[in-house]
N, C-alpha and C. Protein backbone atom coordinates (compact mmCIF):
# COMPACT_ATOMS: atom_id res chain seq x y z
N UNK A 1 130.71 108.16 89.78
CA UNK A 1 129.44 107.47 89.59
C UNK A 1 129.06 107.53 88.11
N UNK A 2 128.68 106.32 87.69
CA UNK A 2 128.24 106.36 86.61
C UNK A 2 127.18 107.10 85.84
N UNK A 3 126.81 107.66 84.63
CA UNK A 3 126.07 108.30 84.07
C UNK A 3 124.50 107.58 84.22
N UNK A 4 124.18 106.33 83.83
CA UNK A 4 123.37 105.64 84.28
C UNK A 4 122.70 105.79 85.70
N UNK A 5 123.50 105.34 86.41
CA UNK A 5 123.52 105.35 88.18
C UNK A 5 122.92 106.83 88.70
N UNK A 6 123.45 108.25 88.27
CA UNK A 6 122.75 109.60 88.15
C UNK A 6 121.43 108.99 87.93
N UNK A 7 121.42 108.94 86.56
CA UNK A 7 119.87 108.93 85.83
C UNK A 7 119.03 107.85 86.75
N UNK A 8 119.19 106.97 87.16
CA UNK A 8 118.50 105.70 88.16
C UNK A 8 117.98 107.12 89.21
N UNK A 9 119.37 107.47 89.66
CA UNK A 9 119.09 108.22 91.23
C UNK A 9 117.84 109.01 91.06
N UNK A 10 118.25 110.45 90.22
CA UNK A 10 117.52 111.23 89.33
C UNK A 10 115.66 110.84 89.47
N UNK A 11 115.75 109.33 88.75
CA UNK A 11 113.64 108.56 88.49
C UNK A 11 113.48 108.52 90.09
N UNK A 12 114.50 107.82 90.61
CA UNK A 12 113.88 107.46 91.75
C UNK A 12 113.54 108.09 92.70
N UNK A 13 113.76 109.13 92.61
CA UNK A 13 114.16 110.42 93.60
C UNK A 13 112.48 110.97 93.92
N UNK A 14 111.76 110.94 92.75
CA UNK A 14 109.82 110.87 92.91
C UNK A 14 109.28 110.17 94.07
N UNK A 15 110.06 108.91 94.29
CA UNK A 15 109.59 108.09 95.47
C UNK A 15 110.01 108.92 96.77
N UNK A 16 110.50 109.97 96.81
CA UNK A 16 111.27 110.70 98.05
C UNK A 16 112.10 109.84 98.81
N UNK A 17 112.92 108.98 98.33
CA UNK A 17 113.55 107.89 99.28
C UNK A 17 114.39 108.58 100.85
N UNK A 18 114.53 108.34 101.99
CA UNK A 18 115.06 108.35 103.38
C UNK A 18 116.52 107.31 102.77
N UNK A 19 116.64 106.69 102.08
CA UNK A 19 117.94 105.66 101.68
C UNK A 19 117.63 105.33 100.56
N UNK A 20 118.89 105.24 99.86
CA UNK A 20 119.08 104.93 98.10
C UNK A 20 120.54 104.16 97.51
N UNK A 21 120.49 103.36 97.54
CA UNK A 21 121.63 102.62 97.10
C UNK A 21 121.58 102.29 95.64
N UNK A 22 122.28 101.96 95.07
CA UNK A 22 122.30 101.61 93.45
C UNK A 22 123.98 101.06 93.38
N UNK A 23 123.67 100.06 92.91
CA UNK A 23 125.16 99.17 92.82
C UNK A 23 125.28 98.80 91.04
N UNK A 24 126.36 98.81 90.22
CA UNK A 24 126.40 98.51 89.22
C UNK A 24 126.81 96.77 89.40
N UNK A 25 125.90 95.82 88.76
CA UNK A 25 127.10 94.49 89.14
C UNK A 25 127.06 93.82 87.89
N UNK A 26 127.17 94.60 86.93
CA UNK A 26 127.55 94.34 85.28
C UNK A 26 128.38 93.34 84.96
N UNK A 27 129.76 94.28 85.62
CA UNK A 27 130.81 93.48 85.63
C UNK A 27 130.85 91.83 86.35
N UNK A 28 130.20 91.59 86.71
CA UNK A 28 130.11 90.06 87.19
C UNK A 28 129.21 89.52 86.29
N UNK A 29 128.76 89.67 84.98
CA UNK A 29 127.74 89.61 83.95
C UNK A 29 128.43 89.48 81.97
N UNK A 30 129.69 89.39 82.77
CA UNK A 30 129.92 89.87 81.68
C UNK A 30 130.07 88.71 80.31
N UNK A 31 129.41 88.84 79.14
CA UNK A 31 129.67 87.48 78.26
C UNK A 31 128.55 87.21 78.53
N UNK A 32 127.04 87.20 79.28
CA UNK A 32 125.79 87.04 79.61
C UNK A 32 124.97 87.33 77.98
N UNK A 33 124.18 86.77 77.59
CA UNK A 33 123.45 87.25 76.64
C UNK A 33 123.08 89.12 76.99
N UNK A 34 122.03 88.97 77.54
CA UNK A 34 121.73 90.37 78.12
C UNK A 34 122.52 91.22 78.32
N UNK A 35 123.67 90.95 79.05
CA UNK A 35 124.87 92.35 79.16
C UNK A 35 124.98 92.65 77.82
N UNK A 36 125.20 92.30 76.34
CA UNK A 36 125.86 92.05 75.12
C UNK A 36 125.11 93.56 74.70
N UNK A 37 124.22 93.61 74.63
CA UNK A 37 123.19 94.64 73.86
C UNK A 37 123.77 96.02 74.85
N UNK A 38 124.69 95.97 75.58
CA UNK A 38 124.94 97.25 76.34
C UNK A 38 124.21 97.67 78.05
N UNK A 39 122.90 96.68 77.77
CA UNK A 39 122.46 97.32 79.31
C UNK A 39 122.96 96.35 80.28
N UNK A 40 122.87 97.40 81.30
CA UNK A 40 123.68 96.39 82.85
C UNK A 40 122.64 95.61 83.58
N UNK A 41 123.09 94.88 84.86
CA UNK A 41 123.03 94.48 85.85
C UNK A 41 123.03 95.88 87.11
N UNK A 42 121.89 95.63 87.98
CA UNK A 42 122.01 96.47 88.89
C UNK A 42 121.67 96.54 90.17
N UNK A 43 121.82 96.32 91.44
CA UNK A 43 120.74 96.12 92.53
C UNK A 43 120.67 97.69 93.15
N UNK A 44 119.33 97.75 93.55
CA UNK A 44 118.51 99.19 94.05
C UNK A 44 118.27 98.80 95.87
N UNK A 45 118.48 99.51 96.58
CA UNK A 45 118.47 99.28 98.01
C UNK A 45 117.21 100.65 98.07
N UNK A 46 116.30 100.53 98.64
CA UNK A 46 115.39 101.87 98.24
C UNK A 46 114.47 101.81 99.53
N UNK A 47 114.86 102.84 100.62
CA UNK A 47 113.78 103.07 102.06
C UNK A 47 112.90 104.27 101.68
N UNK A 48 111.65 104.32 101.74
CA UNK A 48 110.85 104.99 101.51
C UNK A 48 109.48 104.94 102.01
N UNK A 49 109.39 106.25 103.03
CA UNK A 49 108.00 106.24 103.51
C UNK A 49 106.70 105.73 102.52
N UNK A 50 107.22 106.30 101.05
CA UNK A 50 105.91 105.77 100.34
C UNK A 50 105.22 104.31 99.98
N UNK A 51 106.49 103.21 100.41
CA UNK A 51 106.06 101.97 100.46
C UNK A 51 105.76 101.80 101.55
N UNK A 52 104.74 102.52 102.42
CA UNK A 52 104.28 102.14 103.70
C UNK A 52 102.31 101.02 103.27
N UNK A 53 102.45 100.15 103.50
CA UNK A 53 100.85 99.38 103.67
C UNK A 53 100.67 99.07 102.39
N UNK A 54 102.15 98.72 101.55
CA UNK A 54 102.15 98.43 99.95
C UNK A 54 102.86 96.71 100.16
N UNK A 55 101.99 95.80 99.96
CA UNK A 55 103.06 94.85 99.16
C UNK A 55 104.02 94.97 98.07
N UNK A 56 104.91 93.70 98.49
CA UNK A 56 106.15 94.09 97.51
C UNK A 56 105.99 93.99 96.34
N UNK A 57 105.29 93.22 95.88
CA UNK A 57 105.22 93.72 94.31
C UNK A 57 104.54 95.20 93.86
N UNK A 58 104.04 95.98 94.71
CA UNK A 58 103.47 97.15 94.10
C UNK A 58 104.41 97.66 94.55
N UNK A 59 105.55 97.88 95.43
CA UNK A 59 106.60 98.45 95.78
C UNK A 59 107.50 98.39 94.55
N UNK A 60 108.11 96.82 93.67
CA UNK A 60 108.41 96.52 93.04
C UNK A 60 107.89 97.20 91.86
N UNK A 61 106.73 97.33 91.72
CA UNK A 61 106.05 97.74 90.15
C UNK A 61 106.52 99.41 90.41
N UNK A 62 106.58 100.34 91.55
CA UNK A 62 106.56 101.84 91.29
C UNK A 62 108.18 102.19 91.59
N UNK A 63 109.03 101.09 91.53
CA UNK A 63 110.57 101.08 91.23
C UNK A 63 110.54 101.12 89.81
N UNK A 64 110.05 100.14 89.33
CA UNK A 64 109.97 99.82 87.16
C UNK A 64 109.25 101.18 86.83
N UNK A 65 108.12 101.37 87.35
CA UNK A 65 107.57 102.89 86.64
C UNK A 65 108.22 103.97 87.05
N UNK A 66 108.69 104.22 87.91
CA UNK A 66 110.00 105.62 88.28
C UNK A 66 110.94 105.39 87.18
N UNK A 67 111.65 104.12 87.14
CA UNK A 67 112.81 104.10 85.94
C UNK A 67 112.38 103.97 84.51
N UNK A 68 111.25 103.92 84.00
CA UNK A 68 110.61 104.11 83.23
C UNK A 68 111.45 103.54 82.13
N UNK A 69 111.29 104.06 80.85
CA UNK A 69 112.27 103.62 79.56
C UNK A 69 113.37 102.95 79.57
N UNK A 70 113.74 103.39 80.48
CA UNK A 70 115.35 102.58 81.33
C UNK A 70 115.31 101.42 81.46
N UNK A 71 114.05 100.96 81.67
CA UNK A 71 114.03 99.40 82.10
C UNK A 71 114.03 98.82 80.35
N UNK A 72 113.99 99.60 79.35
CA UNK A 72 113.65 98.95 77.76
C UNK A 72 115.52 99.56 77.31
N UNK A 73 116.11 100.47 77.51
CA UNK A 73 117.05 100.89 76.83
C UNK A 73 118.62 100.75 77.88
N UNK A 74 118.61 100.32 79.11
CA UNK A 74 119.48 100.88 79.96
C UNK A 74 120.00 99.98 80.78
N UNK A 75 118.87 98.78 81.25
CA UNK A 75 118.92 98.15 82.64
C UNK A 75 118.34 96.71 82.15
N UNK A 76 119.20 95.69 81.76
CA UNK A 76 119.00 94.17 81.44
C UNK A 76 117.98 93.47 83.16
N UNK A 77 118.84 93.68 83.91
CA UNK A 77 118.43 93.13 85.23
C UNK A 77 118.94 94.15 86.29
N UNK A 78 117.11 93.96 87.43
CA UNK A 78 117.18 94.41 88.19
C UNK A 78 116.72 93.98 89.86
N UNK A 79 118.00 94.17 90.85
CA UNK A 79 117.43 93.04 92.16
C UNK A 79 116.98 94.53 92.76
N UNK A 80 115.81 94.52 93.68
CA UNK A 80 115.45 95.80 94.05
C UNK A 80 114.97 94.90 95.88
N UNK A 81 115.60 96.01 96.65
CA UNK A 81 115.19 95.46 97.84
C UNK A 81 114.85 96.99 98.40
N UNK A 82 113.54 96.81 98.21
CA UNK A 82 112.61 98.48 98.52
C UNK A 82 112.08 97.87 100.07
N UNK A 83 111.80 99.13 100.91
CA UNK A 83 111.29 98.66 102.39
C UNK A 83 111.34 100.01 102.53
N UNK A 84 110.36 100.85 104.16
CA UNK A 84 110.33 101.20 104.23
C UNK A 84 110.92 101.93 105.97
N UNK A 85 110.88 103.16 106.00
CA UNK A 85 111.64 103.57 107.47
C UNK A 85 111.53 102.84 108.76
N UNK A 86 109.74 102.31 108.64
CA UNK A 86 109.70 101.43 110.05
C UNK A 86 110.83 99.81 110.22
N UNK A 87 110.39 99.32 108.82
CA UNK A 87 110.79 98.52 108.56
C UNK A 87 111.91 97.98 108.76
N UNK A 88 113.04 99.25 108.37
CA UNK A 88 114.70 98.79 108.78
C UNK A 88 114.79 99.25 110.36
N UNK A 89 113.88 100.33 111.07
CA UNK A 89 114.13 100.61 112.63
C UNK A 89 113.55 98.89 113.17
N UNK A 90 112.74 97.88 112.79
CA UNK A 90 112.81 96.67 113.47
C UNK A 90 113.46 95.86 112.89
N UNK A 91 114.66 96.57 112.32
CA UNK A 91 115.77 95.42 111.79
C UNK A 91 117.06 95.53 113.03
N UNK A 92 116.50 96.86 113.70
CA UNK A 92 117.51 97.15 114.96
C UNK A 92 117.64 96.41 116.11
């Protein structure tokens, strides 16, 4: 696992996530303006009781503030599909 991918796990880990995925997809980016400067491409899979009675953009906004600086030095683009425990049990 990448050094990055740690450090992602690491911020996010405040949210107490139940599920945590982190995918690098750089490599399908590559020659992109944005990849050039060094930061990646990444999608975040993130279940967490704490996005319970949160729309997704405030779900969305306390993914960017967990990764904090990262999102300015580390992480060009990010797909984040945050939800929470009930949420994936009525995906059953």
């Amino acid at each position: 696992m990448s050094d990055r991918i740690e450090r992602m796990r690491a911020r996010l880990a405040q949210l107490a996530p139940t599920e945590l995925a982190i995918e690098d997809d750089s490599h399908k980016h590559a020659g992109h303006a944005g990849a050039r400067d060094g930061r990646g491409h990444f999608r975040v899979r993130i279940v967490a009781p704490a996005f319970s009675g949160e729309p997704l953009l405030v779900r969305h906004r306390r993914v960017y503030a967990a990764l904090g600086d990262m999102m300015l030095t580390d992480i060009h683009a990010l797909a984040i599909d945050a939800r929470t425990p009930d949420e994936i049990q009525e995906q059953k």
